[in-house]
Protein backbone atom coordinates (compact mmCIF):
# COMPACT_ATOMS: atom_id res chain seq x y z
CA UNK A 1 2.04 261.19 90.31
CA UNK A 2 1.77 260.60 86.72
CA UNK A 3 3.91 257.52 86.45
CA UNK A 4 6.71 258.98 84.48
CA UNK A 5 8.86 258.07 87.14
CA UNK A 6 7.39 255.33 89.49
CA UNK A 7 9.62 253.45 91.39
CA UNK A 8 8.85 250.05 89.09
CA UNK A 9 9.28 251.65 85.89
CA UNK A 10 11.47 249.28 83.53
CA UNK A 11 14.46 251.26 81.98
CA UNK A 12 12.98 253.62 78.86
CA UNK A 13 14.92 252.05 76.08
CA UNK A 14 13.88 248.59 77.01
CA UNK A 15 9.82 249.46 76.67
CA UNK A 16 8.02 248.88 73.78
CA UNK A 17 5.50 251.61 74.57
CA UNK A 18 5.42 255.17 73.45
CA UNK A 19 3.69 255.86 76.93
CA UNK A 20 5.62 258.43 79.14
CA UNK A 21 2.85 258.07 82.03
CA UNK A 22 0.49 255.27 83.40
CA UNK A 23 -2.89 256.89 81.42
CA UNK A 24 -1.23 256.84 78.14
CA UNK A 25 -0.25 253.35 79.21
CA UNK A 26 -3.61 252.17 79.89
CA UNK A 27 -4.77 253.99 77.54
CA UNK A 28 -2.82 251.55 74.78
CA UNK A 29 -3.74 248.35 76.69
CA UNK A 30 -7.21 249.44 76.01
CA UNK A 31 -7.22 249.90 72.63
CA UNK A 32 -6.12 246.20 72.22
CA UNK A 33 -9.99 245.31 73.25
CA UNK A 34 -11.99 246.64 70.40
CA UNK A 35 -15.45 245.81 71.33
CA UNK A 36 -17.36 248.61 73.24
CA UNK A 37 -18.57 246.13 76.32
CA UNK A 38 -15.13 245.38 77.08
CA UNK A 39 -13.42 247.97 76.79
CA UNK A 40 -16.32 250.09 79.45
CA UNK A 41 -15.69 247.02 81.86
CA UNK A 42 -11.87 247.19 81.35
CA UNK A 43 -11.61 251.34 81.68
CA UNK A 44 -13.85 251.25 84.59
CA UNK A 45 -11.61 248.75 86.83
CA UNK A 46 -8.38 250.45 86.05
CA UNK A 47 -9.61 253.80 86.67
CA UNK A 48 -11.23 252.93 90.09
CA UNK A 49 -7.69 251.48 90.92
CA UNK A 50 -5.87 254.85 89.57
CA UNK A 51 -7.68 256.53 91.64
CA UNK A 52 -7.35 254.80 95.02
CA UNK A 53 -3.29 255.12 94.35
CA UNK A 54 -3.18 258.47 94.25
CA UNK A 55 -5.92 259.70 96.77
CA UNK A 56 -6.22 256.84 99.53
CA UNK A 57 -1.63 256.04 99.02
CA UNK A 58 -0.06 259.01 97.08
CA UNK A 59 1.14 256.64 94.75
CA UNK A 60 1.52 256.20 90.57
CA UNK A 61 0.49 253.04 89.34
CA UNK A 62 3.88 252.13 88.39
CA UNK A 63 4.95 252.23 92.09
CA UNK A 64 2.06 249.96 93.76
CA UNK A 65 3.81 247.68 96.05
CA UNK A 66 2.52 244.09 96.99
CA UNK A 67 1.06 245.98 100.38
CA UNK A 68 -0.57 248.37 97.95
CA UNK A 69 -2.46 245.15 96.04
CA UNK A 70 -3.40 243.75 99.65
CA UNK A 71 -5.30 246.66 101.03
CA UNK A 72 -6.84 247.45 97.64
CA UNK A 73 -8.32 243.98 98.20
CA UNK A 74 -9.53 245.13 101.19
CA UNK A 75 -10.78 248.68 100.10
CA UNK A 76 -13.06 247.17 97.37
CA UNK A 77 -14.88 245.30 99.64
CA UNK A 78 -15.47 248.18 101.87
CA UNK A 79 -14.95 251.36 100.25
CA UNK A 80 -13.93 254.04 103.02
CA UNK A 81 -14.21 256.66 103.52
CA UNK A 82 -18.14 256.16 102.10
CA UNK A 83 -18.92 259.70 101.55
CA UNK A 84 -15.51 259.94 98.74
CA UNK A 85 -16.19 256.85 96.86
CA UNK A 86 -19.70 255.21 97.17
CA UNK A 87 -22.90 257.42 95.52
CA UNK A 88 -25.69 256.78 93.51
CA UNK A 89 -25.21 256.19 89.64
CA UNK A 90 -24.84 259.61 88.22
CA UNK A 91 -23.45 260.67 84.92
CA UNK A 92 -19.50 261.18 85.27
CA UNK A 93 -19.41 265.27 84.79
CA UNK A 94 -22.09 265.34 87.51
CA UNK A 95 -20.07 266.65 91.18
CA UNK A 96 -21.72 263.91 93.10
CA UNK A 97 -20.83 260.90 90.75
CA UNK A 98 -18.90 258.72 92.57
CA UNK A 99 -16.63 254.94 91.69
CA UNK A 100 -18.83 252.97 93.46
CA UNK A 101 -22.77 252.00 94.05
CA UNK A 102 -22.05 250.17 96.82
CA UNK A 103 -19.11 247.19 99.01
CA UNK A 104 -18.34 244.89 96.53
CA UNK A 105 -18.94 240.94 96.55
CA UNK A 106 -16.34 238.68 96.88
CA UNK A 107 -17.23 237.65 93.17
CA UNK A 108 -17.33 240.90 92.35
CA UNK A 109 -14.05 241.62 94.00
CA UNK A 110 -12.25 238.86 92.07
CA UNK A 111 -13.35 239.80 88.76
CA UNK A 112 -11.87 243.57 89.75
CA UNK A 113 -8.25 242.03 90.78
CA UNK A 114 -7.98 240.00 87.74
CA UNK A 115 -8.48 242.88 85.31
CA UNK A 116 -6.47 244.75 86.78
CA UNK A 117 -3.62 241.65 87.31
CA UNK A 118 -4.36 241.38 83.58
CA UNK A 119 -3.30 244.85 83.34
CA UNK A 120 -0.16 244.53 85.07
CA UNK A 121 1.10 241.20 83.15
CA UNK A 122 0.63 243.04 80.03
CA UNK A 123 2.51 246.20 80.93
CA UNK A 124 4.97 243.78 82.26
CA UNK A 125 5.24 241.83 78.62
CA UNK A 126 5.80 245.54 77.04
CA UNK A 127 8.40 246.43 79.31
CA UNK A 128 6.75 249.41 81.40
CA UNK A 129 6.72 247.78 84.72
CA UNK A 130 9.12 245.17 86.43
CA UNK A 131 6.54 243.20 88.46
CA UNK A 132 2.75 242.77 89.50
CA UNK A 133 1.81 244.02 92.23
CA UNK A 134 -1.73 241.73 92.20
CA UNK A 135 0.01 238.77 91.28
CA UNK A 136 -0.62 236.06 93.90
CA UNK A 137 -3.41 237.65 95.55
CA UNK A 138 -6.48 236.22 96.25
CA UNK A 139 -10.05 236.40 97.86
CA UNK A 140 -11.61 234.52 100.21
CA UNK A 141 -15.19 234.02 99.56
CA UNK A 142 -18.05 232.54 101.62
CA UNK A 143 -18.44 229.00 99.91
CA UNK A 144 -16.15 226.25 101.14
CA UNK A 145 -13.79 224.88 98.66
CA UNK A 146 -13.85 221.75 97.09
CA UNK A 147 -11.11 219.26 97.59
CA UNK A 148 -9.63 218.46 94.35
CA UNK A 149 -7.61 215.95 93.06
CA UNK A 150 -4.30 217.24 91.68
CA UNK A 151 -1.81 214.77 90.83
CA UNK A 152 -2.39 215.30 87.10
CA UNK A 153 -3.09 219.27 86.81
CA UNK A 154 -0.87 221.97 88.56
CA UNK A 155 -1.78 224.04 91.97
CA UNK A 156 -2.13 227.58 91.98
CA UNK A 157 1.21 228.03 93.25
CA UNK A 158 2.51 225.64 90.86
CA UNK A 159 0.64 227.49 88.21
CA UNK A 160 2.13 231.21 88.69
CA UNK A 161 5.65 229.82 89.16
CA UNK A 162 5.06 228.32 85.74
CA UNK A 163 3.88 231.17 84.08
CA UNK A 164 6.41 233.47 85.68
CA UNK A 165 8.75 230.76 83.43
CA UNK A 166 6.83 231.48 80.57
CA UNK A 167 7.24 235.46 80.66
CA UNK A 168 10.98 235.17 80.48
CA UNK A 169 11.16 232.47 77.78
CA UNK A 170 12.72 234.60 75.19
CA UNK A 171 15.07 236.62 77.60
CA UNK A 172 16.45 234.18 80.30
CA UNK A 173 15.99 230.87 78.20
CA UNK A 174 17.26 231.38 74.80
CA UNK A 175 13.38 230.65 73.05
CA UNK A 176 12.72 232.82 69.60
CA UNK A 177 10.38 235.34 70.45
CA UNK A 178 7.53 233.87 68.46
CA UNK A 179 8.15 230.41 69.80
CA UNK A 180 7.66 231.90 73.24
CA UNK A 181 4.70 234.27 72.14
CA UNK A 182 3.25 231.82 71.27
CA UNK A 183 3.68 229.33 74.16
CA UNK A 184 2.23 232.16 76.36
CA UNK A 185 -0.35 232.17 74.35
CA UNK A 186 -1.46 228.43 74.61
CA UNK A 187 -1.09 228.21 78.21
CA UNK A 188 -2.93 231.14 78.94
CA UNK A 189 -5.80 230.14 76.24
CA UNK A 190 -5.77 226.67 76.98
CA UNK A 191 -6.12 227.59 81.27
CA UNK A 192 -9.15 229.89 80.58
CA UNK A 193 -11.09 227.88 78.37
CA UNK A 194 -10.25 223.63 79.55
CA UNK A 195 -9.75 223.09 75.51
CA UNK A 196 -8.43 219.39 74.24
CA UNK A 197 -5.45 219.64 72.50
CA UNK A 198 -7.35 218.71 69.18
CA UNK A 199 -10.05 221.44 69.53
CA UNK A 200 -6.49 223.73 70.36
CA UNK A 201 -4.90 223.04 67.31
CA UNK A 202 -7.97 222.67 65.19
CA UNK A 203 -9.86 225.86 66.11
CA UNK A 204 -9.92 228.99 63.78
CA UNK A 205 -10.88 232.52 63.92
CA UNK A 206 -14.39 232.01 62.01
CA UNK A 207 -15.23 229.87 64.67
CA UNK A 208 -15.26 232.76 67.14
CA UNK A 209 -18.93 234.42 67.37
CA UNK A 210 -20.74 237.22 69.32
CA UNK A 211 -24.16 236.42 71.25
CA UNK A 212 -26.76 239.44 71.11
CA UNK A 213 -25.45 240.45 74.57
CA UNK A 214 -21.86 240.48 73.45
CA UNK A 215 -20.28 237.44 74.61
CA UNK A 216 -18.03 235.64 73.20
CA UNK A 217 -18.30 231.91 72.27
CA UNK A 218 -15.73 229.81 70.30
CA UNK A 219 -18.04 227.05 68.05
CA UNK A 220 -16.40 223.72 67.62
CA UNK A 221 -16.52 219.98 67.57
CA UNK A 222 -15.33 217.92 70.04
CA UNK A 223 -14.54 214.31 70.90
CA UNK A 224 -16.91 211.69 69.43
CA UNK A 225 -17.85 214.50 66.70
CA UNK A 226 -20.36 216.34 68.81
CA UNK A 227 -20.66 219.80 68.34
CA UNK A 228 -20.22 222.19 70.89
CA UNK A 229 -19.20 225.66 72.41
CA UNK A 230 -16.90 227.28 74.95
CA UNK A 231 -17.45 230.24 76.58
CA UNK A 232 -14.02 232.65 75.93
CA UNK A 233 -13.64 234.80 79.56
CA UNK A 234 -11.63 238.03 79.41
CA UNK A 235 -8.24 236.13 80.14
CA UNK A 236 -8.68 234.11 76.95
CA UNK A 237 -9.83 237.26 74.78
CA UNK A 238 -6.66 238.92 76.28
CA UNK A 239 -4.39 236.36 74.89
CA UNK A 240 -5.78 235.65 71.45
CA UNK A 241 -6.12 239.47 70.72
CA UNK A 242 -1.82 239.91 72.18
CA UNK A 243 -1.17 237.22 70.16
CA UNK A 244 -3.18 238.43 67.03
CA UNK A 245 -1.03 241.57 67.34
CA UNK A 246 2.29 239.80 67.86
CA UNK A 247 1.52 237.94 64.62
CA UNK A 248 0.61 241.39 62.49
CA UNK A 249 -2.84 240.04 62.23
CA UNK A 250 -6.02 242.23 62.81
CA UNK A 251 -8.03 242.15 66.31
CA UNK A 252 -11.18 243.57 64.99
CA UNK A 253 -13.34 240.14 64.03
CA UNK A 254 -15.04 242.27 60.89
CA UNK A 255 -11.41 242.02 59.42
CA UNK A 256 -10.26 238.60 60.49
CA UNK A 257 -10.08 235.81 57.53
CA UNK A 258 -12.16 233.03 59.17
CA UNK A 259 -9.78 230.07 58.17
CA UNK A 260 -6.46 231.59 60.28
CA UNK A 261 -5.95 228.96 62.87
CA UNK A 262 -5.61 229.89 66.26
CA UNK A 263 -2.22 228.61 67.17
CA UNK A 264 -0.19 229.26 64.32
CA UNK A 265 2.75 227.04 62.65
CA UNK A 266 6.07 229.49 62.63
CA UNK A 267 7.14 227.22 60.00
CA UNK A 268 4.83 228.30 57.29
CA UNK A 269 2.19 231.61 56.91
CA UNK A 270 -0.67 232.33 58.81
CA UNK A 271 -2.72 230.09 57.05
CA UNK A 272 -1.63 226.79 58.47
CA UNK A 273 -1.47 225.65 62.09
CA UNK A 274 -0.01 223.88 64.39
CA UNK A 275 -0.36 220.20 64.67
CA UNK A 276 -1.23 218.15 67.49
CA UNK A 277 2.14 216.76 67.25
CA UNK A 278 3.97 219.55 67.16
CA UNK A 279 1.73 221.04 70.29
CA UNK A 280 2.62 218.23 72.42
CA UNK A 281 6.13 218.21 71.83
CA UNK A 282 6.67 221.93 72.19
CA UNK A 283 4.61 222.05 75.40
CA UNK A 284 6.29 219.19 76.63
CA UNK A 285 9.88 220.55 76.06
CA UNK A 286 8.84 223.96 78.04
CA UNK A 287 7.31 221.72 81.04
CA UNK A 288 11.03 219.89 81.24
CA UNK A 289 12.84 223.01 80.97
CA UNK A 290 10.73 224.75 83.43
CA UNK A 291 11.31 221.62 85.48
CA UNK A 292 14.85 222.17 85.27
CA UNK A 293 14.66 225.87 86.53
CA UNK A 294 13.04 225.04 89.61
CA UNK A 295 14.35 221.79 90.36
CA UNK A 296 16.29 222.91 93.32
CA UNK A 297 14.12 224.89 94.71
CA UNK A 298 10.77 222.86 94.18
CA UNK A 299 11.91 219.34 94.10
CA UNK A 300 8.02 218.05 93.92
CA UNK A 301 6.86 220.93 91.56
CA UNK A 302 9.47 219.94 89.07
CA UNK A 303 8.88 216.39 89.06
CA UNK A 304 5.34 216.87 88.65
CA UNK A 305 6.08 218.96 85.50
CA UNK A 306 8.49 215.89 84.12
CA UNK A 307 5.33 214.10 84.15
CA UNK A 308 3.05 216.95 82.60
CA UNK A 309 1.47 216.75 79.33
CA UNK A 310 -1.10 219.35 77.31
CA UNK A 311 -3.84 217.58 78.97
CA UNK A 312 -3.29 219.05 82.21
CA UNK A 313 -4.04 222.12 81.00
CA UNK A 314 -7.40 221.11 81.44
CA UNK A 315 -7.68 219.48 84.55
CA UNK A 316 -5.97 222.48 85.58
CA UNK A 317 -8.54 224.72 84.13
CA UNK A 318 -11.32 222.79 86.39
CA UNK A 319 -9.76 222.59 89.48
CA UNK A 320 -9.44 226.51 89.28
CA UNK A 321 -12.70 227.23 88.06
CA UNK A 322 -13.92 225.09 91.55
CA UNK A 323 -11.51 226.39 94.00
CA UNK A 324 -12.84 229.97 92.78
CA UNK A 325 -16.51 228.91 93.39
CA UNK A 326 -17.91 228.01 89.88
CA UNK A 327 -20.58 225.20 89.97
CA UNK A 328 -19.84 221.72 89.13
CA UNK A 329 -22.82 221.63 86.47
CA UNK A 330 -21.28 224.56 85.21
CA UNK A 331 -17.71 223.47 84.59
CA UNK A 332 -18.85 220.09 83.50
CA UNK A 333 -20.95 221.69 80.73
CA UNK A 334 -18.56 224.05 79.32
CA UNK A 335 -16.19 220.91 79.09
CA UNK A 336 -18.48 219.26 77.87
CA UNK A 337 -17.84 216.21 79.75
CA UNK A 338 -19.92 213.34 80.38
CA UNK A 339 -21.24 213.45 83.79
CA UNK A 340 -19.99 209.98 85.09
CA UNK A 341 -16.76 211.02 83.71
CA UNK A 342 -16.67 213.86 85.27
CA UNK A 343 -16.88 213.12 88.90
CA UNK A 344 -13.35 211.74 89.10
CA UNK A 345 -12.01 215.49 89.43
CA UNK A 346 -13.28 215.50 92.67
CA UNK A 347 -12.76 213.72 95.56
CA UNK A 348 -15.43 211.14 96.18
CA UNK A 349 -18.45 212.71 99.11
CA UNK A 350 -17.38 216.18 97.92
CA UNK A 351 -20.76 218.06 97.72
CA UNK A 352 -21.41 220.81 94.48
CA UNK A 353 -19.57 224.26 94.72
CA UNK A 354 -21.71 227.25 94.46
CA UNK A 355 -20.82 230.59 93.39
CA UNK A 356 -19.96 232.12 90.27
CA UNK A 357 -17.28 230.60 87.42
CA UNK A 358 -15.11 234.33 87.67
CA UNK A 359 -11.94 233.75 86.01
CA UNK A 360 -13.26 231.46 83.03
CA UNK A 361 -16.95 231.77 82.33
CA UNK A 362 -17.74 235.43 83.91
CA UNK A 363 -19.45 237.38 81.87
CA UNK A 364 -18.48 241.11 81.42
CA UNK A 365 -21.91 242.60 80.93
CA UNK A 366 -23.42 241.01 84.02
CA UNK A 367 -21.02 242.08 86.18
CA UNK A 368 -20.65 245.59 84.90
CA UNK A 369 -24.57 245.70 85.97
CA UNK A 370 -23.88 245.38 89.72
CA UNK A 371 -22.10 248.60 89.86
């Protein structure tokens, strides 16, 4: 029940973890996260998930099925039985503490699958697990979705069968392994946070700063030299601290040298960065070849990605935040778009979203104090 032998473990000599079971292996994925907030918010979804395997399916993390990831879904927004899992907040060695305060929302419920689909996709990338269970699964919320406009950013669907691409760059296409690190990297950062491709490519680590409540912002200026800053969501922070470890570069900000770029330039050292050149191109050949891949199977996916540039990233970013049920102010402003401007992502008559921006903009503190 440990996880030393689920029935989705990848083969031993393949993993790059010294974990034998599934709480040594969450165990390291926590320790990438470095600041206390996150690493509470973090612990506390994968442990709530640990448990449901083995009490409510008899199962190790490393053997959750698809089915298992569905009814999850379900059991957060209705805990059951009540009496096991939903109490009043108590300290953790007390007998009555229990996982739960109370049913989840569906806001809160989306956050909870995304941490722990973050999860997954990084035990995936070290070679513990084959697949992710949580990977395609979504929740329905009570806001109506906004019609969007998506001939120049990429569907959900389209999205995952992308990134799926991306994960085996360096093992079914023939990419370097940094290359492909860091093309992960850049799609994943680039998705969570709408960047241009010139705030990408000029950004540094120095430009990354704490609020007093522990948020993270990244400071920069934009187009027409206004200054600005972007929220960084849990999905970004996950990707710049992999890919601060893939490139033997601290995670902890106290020790990061302000002027290392973001993206980095596998030409030269750490010091120098990519160029906006050199982004486009690169992202450009990985949207042909992953055109190529699925050609025959999704004729109008793969000519959509022959016509894909950097840029989509970000339309991409905003029709994601909407579908999930962010406002319109709110994605607007954290592009910092002008408002006119703006509009054209949606559909003209399409009335303002409400709800919460939960993959992008969420922030970890407020939702750790629902529970």
């Amino acid at each position: 029940m440990d996880g030393s032998h689920g029935s989705f473990r990848a083969p031993r000599q393949a993993c790059t973890l010294d974990a034998s079971n599934h709480y040594e292996a969450v165990q390291a994925w926590l320790a990438l996260h470095e600041t206390a907030p996150t690493q509470r918010a973090y612990r506390k979804e994968a442990e709530r998930l640990i448990l449901w395997a083995i009490v409510e399916r008899g199962r190790a993390l490393s053997s959750l099925t698809t089915e298992d990831a569905i009814a999850y879904r379900a059991f957060l927004r209705r805990p059951t039985p009540r009496e096991r899992w939903i109490g009043p907040p108590r300290p953790r060695t007390a007998p009555d503490w229990r996982p739960f305060a109370g049913n989840l929302s569906a806001r809160s419920t989306a956050y909870a699958l995304s941490v722990v689909g973050a999860l997954f996709r990084w035990l995936i990338e070290q070679r513990y697990v084959l697949a992710n269970p949580f990977a395609g699964i979504k929740v329905r919320g009570r806001t109506r979705v906004t019609p969007l406009d998506t001939s120049r950013g990429f569907t959900e669907g389209e999205w995952l069968l992308v990134r799926a691409i991306a994960d085996g760059l360096e093992w079914s296409y023939d990419w370097a392994e940094p290359a492909a690190q860091r093309m992960r990297f850049m799609l994943d950062f680039s998705y969570a946070t709408g960047l241009r491709v010139s705030e990408l490519v000029g950004a540094t680590l120095g430009e990354i700063r704490t609020n007093e409540h522990g948020d993270h912002w990244l400071h920069l200026v934009g187009k027409g030299s206004r200054p600005g800053k972007v929220a960084l969501p849990p999905l970004a922070r996950t990707a710049l601290d992999q890919y601060l470890v893939q490139r033997r570069l601290p995670v902890t900000p106290a020790r990061w040298e302000p002027k290392t770029p973001l993206v980095a330039n596998l030409e030269q050292d750490s010091t120098t960065g990519i160029t906006g050149t050199r982004l486009w191109n690169v992202m450009r050949r990985f949207f042909d070849q992953a055109a190529e891949v699925i050609g025959a199977d999704h004729p109008t996916a793969a000519e959509k990605l022959r016509r894909a540039s950097p840029h989509w990233m970000r339309h991409t970013h905003a029709s994601h935040a909407l579908a999930r049920g962010a406002e319109l102010t709110t994605v607007r402003d954290n592009l910092r778009h002008a408002r006119r401007r703006f509009r054209t992502l949606a559909r003209p008559g399409a009335s303002v979203v409400r709800g919460v921006f939960v993959f992008f903009i969420g922030q970890l503190e407020n939702f750790a104090a629902q529970f």
